[in-house]
Protein backbone atom coordinates (compact mmCIF):
# COMPACT_ATOMS: atom_id res chain seq x y z
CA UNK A 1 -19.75 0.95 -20.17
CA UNK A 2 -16.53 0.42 -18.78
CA UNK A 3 -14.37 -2.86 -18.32
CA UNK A 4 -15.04 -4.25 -15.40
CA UNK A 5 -12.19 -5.86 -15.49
CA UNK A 6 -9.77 -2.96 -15.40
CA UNK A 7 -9.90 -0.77 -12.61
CA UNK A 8 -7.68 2.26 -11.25
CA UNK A 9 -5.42 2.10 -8.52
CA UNK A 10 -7.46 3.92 -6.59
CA UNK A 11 -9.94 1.11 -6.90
CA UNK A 12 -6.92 -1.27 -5.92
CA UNK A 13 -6.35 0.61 -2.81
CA UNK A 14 -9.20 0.11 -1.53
CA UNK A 15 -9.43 -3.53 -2.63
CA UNK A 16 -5.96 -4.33 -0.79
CA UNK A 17 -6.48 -1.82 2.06
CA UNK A 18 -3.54 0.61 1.45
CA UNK A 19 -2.59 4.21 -0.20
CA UNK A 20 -2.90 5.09 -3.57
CA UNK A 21 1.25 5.42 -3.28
CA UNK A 22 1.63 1.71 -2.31
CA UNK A 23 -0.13 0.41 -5.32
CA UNK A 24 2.37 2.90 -7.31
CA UNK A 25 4.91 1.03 -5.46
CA UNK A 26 4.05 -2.10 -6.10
CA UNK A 27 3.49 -1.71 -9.78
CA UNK A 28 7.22 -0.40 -9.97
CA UNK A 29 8.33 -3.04 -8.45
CA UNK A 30 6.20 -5.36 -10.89
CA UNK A 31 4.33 -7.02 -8.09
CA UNK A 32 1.23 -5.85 -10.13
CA UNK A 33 1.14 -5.28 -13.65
CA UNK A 34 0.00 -1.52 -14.97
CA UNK A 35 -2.47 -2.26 -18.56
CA UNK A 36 -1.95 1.04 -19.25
CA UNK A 37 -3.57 4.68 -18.37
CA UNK A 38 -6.65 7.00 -18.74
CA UNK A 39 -5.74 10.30 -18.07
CA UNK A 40 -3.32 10.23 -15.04
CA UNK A 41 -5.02 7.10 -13.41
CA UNK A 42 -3.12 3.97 -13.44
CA UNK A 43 -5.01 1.07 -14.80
CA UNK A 44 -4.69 -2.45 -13.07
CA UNK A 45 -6.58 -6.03 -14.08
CA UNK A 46 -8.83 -6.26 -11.15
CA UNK A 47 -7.94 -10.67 -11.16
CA UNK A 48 -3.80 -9.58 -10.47
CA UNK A 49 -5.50 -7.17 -7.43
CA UNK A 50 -7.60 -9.90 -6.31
CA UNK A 51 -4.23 -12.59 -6.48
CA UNK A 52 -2.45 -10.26 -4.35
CA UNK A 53 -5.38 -9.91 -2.52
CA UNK A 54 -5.38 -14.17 -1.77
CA UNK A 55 -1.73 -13.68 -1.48
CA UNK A 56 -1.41 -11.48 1.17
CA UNK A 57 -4.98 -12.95 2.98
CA UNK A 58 -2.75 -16.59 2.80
CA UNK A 59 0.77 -15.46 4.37
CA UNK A 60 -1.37 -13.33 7.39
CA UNK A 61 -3.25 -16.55 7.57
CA UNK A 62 -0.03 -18.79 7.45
CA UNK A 63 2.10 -15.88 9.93
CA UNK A 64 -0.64 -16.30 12.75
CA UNK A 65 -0.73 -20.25 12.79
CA UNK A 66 2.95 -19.93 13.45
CA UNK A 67 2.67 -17.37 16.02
CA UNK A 68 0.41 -19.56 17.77
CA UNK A 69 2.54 -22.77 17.25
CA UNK A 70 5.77 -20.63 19.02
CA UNK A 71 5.44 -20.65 22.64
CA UNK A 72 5.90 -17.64 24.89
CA UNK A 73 4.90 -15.55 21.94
């Protein structure tokens, strides 16, 4: 059985709600941390996706309570 902890970045993408390219992108740029590879796939901990995930969910969260405090916006 495989670790359901690990998962692909195609698995990532669809976690985070973007390409299979961003998630390339963002490991690069170390935003996410790459545990390695099976075959050609990319293998991610699934708890850094989620963080991201909260990440992300908090500063949308946080951006629209400020557009809502700025009048005429």
């Amino acid at each position: 059985m495989p670790n359901a902890q690990i998962i692909s970045t195609k698995e990532a993408a669809e976690i985070l709600g973007v390409s299979d390219s961003r998630i390339r992108q963002l490991v690069s740029s170390e935003e996410l941390s790459s545990q390695g590879t099976f075959g050609k796939a990319t293998m991610l901990r699934k708890r850094d996706v989620m963080a991201l995930a909260r990440l992300r969910a908090k500063a949308a969260k946080s951006s629209a309570t400020e557009q809502q405090k700025t009048p005429g916006k």
